[in-house]
Protein backbone atom coordinates (compact mmCIF):
# COMPACT_ATOMS: atom_id res chain seq x y z
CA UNK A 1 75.30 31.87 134.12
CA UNK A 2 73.28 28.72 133.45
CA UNK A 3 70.06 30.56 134.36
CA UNK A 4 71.01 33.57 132.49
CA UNK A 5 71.86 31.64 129.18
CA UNK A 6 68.60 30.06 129.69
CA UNK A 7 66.53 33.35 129.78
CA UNK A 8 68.45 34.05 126.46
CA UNK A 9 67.10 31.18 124.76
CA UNK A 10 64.04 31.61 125.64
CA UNK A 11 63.45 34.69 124.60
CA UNK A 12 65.08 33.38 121.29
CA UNK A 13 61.50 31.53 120.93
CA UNK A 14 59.41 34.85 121.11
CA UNK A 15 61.47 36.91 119.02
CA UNK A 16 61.34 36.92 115.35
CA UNK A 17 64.57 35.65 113.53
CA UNK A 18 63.49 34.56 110.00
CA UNK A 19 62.63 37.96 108.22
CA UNK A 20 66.43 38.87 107.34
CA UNK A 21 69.71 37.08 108.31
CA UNK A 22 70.73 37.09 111.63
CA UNK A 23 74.01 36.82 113.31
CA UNK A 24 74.06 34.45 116.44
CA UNK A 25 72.15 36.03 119.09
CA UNK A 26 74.40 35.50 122.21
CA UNK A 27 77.41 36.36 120.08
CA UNK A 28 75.55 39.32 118.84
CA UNK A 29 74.02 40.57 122.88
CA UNK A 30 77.35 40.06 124.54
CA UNK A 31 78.99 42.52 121.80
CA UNK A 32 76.97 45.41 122.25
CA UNK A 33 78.05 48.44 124.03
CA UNK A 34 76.59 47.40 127.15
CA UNK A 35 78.94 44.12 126.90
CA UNK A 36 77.77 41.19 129.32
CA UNK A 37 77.14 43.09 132.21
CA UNK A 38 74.34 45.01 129.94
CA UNK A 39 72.87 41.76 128.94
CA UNK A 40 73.32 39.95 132.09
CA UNK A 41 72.22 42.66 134.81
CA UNK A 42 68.74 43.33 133.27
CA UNK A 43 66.43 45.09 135.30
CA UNK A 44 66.70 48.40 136.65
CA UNK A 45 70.77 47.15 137.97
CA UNK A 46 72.10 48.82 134.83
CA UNK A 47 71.04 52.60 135.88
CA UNK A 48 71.84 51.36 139.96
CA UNK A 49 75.42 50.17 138.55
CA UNK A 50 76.03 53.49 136.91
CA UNK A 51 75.78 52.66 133.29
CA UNK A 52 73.96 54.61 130.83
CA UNK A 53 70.32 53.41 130.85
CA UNK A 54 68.56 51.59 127.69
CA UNK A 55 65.12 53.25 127.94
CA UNK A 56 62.38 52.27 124.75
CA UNK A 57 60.42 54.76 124.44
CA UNK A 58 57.51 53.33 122.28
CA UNK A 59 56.17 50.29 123.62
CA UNK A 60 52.80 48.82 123.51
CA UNK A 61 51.39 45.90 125.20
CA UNK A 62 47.70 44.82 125.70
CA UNK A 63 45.98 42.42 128.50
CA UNK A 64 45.66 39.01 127.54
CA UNK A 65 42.69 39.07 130.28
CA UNK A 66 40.15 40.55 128.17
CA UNK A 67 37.53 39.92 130.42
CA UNK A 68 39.56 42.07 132.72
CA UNK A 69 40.98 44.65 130.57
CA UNK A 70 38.31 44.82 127.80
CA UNK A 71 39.49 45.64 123.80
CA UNK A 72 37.09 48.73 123.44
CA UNK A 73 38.56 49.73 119.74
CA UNK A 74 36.94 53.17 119.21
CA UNK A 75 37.16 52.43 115.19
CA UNK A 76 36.99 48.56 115.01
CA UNK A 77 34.34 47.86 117.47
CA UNK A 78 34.20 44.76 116.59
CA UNK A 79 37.49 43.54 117.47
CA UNK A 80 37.35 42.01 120.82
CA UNK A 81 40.88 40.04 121.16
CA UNK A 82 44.07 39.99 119.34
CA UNK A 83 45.99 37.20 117.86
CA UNK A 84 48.91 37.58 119.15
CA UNK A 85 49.59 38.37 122.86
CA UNK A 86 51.61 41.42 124.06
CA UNK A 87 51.60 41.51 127.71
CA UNK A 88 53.68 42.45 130.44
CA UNK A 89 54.81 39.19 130.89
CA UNK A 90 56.45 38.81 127.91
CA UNK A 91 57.58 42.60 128.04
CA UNK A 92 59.59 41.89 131.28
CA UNK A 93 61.43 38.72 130.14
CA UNK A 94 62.26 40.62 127.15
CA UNK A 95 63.74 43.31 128.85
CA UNK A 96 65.59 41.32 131.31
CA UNK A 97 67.26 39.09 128.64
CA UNK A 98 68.54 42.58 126.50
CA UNK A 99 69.36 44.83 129.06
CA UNK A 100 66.83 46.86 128.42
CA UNK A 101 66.16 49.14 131.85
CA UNK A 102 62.73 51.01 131.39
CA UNK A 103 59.99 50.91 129.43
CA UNK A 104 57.66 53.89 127.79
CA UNK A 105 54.43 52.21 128.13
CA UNK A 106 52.15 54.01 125.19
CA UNK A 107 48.29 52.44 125.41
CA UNK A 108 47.10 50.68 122.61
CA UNK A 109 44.53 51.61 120.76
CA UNK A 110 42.97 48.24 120.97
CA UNK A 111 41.82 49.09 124.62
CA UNK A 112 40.69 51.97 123.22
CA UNK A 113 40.17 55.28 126.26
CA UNK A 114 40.14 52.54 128.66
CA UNK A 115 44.01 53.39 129.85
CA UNK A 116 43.60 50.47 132.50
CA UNK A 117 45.91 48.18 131.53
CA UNK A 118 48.52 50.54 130.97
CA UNK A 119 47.96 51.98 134.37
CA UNK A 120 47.90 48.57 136.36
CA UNK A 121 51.76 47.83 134.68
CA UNK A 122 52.75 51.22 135.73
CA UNK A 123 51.54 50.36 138.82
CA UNK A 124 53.36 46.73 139.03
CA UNK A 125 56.85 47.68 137.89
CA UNK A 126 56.83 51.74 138.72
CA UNK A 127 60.74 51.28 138.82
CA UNK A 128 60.54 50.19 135.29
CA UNK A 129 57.95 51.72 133.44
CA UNK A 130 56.44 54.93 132.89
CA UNK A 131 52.89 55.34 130.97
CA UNK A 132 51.28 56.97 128.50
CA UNK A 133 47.31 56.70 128.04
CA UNK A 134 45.02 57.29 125.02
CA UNK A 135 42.07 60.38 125.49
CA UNK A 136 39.26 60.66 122.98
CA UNK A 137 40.24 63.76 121.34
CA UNK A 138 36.91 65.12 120.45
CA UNK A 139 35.91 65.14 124.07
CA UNK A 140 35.06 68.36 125.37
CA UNK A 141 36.54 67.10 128.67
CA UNK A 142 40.19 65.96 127.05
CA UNK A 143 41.64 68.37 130.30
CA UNK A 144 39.94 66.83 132.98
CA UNK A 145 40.49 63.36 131.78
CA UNK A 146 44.36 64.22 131.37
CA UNK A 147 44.39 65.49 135.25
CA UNK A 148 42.53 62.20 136.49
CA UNK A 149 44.71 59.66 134.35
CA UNK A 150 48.14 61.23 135.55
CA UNK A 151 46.83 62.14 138.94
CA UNK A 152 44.52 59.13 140.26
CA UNK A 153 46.58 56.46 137.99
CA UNK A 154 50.21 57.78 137.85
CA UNK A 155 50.75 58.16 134.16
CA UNK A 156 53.16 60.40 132.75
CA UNK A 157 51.69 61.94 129.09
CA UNK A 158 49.08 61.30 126.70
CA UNK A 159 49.65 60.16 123.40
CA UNK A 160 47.27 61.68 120.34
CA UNK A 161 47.07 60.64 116.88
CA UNK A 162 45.84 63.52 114.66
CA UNK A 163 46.98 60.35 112.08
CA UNK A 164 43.81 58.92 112.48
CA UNK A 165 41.78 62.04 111.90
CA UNK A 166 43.41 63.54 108.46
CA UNK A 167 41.19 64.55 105.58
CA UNK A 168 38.19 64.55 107.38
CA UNK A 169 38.08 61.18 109.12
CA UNK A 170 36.41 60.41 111.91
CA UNK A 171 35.13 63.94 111.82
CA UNK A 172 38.61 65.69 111.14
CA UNK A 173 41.40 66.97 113.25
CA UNK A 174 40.47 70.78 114.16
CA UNK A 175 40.80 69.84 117.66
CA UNK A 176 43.87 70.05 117.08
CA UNK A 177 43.19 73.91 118.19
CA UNK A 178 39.94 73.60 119.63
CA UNK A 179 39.21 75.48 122.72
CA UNK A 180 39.45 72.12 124.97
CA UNK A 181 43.13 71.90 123.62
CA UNK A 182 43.84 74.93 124.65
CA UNK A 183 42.85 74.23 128.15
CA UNK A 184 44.27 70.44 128.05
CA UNK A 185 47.64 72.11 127.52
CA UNK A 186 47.47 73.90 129.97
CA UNK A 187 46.85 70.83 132.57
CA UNK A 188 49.72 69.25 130.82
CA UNK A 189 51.84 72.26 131.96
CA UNK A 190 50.29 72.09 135.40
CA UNK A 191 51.03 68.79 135.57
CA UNK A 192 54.48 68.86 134.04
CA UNK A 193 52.75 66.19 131.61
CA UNK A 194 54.64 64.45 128.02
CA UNK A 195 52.39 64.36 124.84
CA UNK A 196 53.78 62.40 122.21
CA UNK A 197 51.56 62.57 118.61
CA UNK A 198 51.13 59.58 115.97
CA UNK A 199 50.88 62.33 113.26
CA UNK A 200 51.06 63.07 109.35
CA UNK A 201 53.43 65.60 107.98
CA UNK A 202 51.22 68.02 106.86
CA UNK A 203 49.73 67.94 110.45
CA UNK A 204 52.56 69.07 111.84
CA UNK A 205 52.39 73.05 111.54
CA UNK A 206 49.53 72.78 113.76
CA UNK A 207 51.29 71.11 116.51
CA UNK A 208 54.19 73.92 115.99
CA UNK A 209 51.52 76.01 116.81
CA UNK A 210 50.48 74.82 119.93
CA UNK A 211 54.57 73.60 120.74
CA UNK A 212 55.07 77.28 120.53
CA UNK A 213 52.54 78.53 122.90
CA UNK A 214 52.86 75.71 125.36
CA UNK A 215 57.00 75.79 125.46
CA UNK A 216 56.88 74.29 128.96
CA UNK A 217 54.95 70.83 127.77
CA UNK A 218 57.00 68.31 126.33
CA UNK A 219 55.88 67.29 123.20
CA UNK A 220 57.55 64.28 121.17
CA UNK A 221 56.64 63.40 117.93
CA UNK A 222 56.46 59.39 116.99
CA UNK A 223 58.42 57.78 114.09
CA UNK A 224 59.94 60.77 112.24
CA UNK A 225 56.59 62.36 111.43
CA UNK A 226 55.39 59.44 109.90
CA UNK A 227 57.38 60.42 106.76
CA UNK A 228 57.35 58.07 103.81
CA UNK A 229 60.39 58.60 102.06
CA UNK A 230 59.00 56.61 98.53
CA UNK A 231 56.26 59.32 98.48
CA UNK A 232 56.42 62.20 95.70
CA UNK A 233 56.21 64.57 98.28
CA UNK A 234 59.43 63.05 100.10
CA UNK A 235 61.13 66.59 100.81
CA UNK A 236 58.04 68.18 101.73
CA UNK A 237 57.19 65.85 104.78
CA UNK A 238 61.41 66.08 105.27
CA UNK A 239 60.91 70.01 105.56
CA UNK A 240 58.06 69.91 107.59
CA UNK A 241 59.46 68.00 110.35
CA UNK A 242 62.87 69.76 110.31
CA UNK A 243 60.74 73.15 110.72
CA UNK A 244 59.61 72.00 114.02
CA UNK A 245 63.31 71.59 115.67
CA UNK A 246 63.24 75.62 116.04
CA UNK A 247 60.88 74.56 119.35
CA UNK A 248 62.94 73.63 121.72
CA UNK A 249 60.15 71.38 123.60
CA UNK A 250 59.32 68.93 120.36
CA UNK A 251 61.48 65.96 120.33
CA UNK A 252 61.58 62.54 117.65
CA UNK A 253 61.27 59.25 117.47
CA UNK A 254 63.62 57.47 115.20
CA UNK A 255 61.37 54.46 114.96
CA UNK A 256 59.48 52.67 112.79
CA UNK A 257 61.95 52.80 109.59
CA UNK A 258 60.30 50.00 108.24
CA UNK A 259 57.63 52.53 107.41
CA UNK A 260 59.67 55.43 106.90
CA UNK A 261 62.27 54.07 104.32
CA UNK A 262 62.16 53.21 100.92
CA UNK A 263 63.62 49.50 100.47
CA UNK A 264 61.86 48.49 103.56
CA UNK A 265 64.80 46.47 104.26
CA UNK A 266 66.63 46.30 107.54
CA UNK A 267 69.08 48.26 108.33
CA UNK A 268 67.05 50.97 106.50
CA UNK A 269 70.25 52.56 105.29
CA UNK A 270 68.12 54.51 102.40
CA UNK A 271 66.61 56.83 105.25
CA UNK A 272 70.35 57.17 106.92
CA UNK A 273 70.78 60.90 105.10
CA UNK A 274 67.31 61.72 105.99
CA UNK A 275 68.07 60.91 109.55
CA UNK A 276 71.44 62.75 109.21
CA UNK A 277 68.95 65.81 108.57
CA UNK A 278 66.60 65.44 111.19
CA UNK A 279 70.05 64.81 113.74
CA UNK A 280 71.18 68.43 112.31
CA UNK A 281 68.32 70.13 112.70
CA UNK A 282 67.06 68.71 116.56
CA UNK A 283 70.43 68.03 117.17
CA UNK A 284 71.50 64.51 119.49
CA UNK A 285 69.61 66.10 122.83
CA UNK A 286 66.53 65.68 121.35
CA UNK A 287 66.38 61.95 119.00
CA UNK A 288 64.99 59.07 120.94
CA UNK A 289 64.68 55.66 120.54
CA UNK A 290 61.74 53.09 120.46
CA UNK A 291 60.57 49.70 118.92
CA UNK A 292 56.90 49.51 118.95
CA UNK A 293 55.82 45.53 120.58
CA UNK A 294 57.34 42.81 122.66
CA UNK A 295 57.91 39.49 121.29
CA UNK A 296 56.38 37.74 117.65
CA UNK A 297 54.28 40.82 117.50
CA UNK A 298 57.74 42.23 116.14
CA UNK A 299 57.32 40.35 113.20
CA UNK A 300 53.86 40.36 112.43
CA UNK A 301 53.83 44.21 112.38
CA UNK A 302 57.06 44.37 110.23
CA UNK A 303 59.06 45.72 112.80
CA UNK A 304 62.68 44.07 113.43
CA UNK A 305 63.35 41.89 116.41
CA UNK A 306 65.71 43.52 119.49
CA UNK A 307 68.80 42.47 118.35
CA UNK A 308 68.25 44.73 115.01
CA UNK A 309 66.87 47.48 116.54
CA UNK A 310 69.58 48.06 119.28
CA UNK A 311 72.08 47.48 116.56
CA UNK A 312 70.67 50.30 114.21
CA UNK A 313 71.65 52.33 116.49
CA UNK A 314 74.56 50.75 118.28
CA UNK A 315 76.23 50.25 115.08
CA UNK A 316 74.61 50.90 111.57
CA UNK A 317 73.85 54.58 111.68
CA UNK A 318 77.22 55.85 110.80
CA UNK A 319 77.82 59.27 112.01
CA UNK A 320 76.20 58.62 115.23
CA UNK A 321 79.45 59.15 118.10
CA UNK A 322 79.43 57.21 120.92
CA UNK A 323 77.55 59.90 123.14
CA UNK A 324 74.80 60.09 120.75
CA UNK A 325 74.10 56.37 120.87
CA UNK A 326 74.09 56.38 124.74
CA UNK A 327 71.57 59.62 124.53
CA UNK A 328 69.65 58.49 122.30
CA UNK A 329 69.01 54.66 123.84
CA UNK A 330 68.28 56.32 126.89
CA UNK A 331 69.73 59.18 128.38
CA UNK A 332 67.62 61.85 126.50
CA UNK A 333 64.79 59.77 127.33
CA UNK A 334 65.45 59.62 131.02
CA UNK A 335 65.97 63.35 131.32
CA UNK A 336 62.35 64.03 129.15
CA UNK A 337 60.32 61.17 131.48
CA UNK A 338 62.58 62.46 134.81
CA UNK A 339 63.65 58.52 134.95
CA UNK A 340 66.14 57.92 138.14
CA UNK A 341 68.89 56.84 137.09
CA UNK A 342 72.68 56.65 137.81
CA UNK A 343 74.64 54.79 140.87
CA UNK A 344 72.44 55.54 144.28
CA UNK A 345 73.98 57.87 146.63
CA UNK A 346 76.07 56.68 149.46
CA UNK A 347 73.87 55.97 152.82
């Protein structure tokens, strides 16, 4: 207990606790639905116990070796390092100290199509982590470079941002459709593969498209569509995403509210109704959960610390019934990623 209590403080250090009040963090742990054996198991004993796993499905971490695992930024060359560290390391003790059981490991962009680093924690914790890389969308060899990430490096998925490419940046998102699309999703059904897109409401009619021609590929979309609730358009980016629940292969990510609604403000409870909509419309088999970085990063990207974002959905998000909450933290997710988990057959 001594040992465990100490891991908790610890990870008191690297987790951000100043941006809104907080209640006292062991008090806080222990009375989650997982109770003490949540917090205190850690590692992958929650699924081996039998308990409903606590998988994040957004998580992004980046090699403090840079010599290593270069920063290749494919629209900030310049940036070489980052200020403040989100590695493994810190991932793990993080995930020990909250229960958390598995990891979605989705490559940073600061590493650029160098999905090395993403690969070589896959390849440390496999029991623990599955991996999504990044592919230069414009590259008339996105299929082949799908088939030799997941095949030679044992990722899962791909994650695209069509985000990056609206209104004609960085030469526009037609690729989208493009002939090499075609054929990458294709490979991703071959290879049973998980796409998840960083995209823009207005983006995602496209991606219907393709969802409904490719009904075998699993296709989740990050952070509610990127919707931004203060916008005039509001309802439009709402309607836009609920359109794409009639394909029964497109899930969401309820992440990144401190984006998505209005105040800003943790718990978010502005973009509760919205939620309520999107809940209706993919219904509680298809809503996932994620938090973005390990650690400070937390903070400096706006995003709350664990504690918060287990509790959104552990507690704040009202019409949520307890089945929903243990689907969304992780059961959803471990059926979409075919995650192990459960008590381990008799010998």
């Amino acid at each position: 207990m001594q040992h465990d209590l100490r891991n908790l403080q610890q990870v008191r250090g690297c987790d951000n606790r100043s941006r809104v009040t907080r209640r006292d963090f062991v008090k806080t742990t222990f009375a989650t639905s997982t109770g003490v054996a949540g917090c205190l198991l850690g590692r992958s004993a929650l699924a081996d116990s039998g308990m409903s796993p606590v998988i994040d499905t957004h998580m992004h971490v980046w090699a403090a070796d840079v010599k290593r695992f270069p920063f290749r930024h494919p629209y900030q060359p310049e940036m070489r390092s980052a200020k403040i560290g989100a590695t493994l390391e810190r991932l793990i003790q993080e995930m020990d100290a909250f229960g958390i059981t598995h990891c979605i490991l989705v490559q940073t962009i600061y590493h650029g199509w160098d999905n090395t680093y993403t690969a070589y924690c896959v390849r440390k914790f496999p029991k623990r982590f599955q991996g999504h890389g990044l592919i230069d969308p414009t590259d008339p060899q996105v299929a082949d470079k799908l088939e030799y990430w997941m095949t030679e490096h044992g990722l899962a998925g791909m994650r695209f941002s069509p985000l990056y490419y609206q209104n004609g940046q960085h030469g526009g998102d037609a690729w989208l459709t493009a002939p090499a699309h075609h054929r990458l999703w294709k490979t991703a059904e071959k290879l049973k593969a998980v796409f998840n897109f960083f995209i823009g409401p207005n983006q995602l009619p496209v991606l219907g498209t393709m969802a409904a021609r490719y009904p075998d590929v699993r296709v989740v979309v990050d952070h509610l569509g990127q919707m931004d609730l203060a916008a005039d358009d509001a309802e439009s980016q709402i309607r836009k995403l609920l359109a794409v629940a009639r394909f029964p292969n497109v899930f969401v990510k309820v992440s990144e509210l401190s984006s998505v609604s209005k105040s800003r403000t943790y718990p978010f409870a502005d973009a509760y109704p919205t939620i309520r909509r999107v809940y209706d419309a993919f219904g509680p088999d298809r809503l996932l959960w994620g938090t973005g970085y390990p650690g400070a990063v937390r903070a400096a990207y706006n995003r709350p610390n664990v504690t918060d974002e287990l509790a959104m959905i552990r507690k704040h998000i009202p019409f949520l019934t307890a089945d929903d909450r243990q689907k969304i933290l992780g059961e959803n997710a471990a059926r979409i990623w075919r995650i192990p988990v459960g008590k381990p057959e008799s010998k």
